[in-house]
Protein backbone atom coordinates (compact mmCIF):
# COMPACT_ATOMS: atom_id res chain seq x y z
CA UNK A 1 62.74 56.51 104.55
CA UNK A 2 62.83 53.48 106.53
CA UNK A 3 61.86 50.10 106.14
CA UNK A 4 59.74 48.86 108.73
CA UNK A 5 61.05 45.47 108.34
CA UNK A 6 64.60 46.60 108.82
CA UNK A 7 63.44 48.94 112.65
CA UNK A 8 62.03 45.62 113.47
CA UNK A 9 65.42 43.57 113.02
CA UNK A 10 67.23 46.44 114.48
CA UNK A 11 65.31 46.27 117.54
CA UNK A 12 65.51 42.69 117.70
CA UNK A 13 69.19 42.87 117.91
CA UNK A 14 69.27 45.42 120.13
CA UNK A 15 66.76 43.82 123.02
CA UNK A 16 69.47 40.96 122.42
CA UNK A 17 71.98 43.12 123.19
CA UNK A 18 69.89 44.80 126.28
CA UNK A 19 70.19 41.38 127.56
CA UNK A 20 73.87 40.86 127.02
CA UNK A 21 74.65 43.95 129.13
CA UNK A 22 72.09 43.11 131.96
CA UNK A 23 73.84 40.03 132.48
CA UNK A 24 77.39 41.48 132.41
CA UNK A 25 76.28 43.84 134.75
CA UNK A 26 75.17 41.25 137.31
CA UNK A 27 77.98 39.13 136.42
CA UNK A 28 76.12 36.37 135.12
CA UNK A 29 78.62 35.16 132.97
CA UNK A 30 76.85 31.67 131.01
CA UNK A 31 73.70 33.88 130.52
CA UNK A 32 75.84 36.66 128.86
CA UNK A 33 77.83 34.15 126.84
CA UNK A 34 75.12 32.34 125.46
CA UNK A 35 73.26 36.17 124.47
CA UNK A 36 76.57 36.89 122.77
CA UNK A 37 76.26 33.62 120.71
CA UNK A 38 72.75 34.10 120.10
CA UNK A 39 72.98 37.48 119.18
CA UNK A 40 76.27 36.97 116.87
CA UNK A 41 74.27 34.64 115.43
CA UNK A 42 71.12 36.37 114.85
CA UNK A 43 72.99 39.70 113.37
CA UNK A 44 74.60 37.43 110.72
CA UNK A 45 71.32 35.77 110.13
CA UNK A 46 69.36 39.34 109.58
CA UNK A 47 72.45 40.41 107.34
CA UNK A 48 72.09 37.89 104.89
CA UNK A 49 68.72 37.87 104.66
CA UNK A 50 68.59 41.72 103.79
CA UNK A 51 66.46 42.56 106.79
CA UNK A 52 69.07 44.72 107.95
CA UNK A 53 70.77 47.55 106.10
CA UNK A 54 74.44 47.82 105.69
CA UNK A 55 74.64 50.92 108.03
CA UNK A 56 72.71 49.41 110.85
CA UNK A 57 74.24 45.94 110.19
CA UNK A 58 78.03 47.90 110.16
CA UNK A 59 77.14 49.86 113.57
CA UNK A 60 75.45 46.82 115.06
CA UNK A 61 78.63 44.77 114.31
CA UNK A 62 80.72 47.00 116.24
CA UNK A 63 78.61 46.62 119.26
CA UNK A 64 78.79 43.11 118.54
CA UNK A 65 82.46 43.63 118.30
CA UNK A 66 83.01 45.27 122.17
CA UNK A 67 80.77 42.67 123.57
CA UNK A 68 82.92 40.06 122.10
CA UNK A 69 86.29 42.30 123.37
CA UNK A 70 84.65 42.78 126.64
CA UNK A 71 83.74 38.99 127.14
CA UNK A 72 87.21 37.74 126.40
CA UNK A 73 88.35 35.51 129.49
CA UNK A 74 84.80 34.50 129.35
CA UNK A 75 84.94 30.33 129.10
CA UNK A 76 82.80 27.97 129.16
């Protein structure tokens, strides 16, 4: 069964997320660095709260992870 208050953090992350990609796509690289910080931020947040469980918070992390890959020579 799932917690309701777990889809809601799960879908919170992943509108962050949405955003991330929207602005890699249209290569606007301080809005996609600061989404990446807010959502690395906001994953680890949910996490130790418990809002998240530890599957979604392990799959969600390795999104996390290729934004962070992708974003590299990012700098700011």
């Amino acid at each position: 069964m799932f917690n309701s208050k777990s889809k809601k953090a799960k879908k919170e992350i992943e509108e962050i997320f949405n955003d991330i990609q929207i602005n890699l796509e249209n290569n606007y690289k301080d809005l996609a660095i600061g989404a990446r910080k807010k959502a690395a931020a906001r994953l680890e947040e949910l996490n130790t709260s418990g809002e998240l469980s530890d599957k979604d918070y392990k799959k969600l992390k390795i999104k996390m992870d290729d934004f962070t890959k992708r974003m590299e020579g990012y700098h700011h």
